[in-house]
C-alpha atoms as a PDB file:
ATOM      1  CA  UNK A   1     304.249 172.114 143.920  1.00  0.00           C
ATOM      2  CA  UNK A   2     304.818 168.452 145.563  1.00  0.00           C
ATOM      3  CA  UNK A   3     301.079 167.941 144.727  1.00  0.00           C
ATOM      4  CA  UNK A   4     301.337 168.860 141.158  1.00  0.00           C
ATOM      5  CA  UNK A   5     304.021 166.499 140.374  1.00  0.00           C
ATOM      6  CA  UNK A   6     302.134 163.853 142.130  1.00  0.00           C
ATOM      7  CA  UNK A   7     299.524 164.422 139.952  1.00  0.00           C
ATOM      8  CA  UNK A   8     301.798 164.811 136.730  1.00  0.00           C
ATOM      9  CA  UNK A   9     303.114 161.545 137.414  1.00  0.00           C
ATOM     10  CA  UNK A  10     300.095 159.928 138.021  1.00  0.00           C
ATOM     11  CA  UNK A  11     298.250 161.001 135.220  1.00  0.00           C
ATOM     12  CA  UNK A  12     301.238 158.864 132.532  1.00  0.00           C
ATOM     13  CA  UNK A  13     301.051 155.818 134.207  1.00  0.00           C
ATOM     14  CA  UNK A  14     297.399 155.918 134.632  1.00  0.00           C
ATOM     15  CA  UNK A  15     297.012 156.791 130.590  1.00  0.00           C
ATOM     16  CA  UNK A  16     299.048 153.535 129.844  1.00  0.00           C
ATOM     17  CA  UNK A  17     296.923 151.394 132.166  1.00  0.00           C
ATOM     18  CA  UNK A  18     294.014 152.784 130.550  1.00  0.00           C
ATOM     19  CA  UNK A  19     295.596 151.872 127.351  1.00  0.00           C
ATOM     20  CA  UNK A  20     296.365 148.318 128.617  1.00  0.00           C
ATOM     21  CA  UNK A  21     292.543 147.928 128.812  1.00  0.00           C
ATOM     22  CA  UNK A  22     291.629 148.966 125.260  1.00  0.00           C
ATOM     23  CA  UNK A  23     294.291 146.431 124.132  1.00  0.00           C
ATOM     24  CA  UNK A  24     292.582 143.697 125.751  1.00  0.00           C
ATOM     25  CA  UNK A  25     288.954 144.988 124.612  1.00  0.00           C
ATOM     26  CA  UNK A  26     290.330 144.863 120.838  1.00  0.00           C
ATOM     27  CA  UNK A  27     292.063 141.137 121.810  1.00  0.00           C
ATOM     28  CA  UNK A  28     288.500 140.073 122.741  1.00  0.00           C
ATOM     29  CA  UNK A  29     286.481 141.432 119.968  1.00  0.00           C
ATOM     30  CA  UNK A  30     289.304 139.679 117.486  1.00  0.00           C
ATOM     31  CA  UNK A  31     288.709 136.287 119.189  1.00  0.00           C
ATOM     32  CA  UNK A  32     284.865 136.553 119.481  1.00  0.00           C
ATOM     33  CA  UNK A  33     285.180 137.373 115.183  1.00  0.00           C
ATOM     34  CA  UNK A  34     287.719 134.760 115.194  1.00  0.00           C
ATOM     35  CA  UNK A  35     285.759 132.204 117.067  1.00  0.00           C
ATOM     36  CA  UNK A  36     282.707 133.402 114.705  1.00  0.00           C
ATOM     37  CA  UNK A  37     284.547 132.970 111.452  1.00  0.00           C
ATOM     38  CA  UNK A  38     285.402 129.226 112.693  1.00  0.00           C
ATOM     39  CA  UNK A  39     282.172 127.934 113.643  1.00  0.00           C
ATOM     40  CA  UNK A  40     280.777 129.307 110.509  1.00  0.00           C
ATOM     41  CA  UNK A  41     283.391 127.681 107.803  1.00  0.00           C
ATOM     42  CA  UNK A  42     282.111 124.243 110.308  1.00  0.00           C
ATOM     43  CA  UNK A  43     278.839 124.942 109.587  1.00  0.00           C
ATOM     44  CA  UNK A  44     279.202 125.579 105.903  1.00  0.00           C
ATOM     45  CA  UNK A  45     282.143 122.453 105.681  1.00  0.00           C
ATOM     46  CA  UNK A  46     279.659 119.930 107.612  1.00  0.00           C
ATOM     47  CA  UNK A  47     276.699 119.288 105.079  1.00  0.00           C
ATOM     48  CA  UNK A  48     279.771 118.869 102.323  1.00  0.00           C
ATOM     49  CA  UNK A  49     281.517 116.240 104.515  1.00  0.00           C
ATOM     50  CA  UNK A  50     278.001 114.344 104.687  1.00  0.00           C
ATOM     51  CA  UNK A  51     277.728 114.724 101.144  1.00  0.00           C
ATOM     52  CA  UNK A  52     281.044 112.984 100.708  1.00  0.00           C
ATOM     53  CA  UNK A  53     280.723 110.340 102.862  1.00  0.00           C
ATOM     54  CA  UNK A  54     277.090 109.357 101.228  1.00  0.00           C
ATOM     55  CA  UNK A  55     278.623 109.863  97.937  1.00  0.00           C
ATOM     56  CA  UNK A  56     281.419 107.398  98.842  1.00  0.00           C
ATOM     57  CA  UNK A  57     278.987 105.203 100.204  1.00  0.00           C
ATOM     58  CA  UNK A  58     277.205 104.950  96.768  1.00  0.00           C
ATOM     59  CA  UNK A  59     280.434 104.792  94.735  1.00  0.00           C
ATOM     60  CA  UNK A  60     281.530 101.592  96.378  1.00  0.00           C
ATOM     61  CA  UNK A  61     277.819 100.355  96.109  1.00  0.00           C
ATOM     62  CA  UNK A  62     278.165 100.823  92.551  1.00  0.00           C
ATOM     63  CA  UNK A  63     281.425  99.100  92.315  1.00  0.00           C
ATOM     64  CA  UNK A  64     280.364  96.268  93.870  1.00  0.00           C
ATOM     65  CA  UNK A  65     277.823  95.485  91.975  1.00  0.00           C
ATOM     66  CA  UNK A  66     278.877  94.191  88.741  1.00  0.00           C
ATOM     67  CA  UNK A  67     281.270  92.031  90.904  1.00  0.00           C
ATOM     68  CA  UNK A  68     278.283  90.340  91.950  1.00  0.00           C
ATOM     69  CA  UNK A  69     276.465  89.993  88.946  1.00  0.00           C
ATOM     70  CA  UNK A  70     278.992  87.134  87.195  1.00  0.00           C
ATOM     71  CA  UNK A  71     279.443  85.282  90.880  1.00  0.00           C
ATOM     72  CA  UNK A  72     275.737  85.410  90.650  1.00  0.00           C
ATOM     73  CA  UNK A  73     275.427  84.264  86.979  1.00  0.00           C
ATOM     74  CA  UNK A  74     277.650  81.255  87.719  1.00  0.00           C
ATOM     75  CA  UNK A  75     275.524  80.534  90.654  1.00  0.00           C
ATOM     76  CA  UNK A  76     272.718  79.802  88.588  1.00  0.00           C
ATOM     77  CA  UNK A  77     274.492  78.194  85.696  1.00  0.00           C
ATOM     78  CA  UNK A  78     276.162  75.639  87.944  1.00  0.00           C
ATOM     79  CA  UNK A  79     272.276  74.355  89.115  1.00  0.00           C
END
């Protein structure tokens, strides 16, 4: 009898250790698709940032150069 309730009461505690395991398996496989899902929306979010900062490169090109045009037209006139 002793050694049936020995191995009753080691069979519940042993379940929820077993169970503690799983958890952690499922906690892993979240943060490896978690990890996934963040390196992807970098991958996808990095050729738009250099498009941005070309774009913004231009744009000020662009507004710079009319400035330059009268400064340059009085240049010449003033010869």
């Amino acid at each position: 009898m002793n050694a049936g309730n020995l191995q009753q009461a080691n069979a519940e505690p042993r379940k929820q250790l077993e169970h503690g395991v799983f958890d952690i398996e499922a906690v892993k496989k979240t943060n490896e698709a978690l990890i996934a899902t963040i390196e992807e929306s970098l991958q996808i979010a990095d050729p738009g940032k250099k498009m941005r900062k070309e774009a913004a490169a231009q744009l000020e090109q662009c507004e710079n150069e009319p400035r330059k045009t009268p400064a340059s037209a009085q240049a010449k006139s003033a010869r």
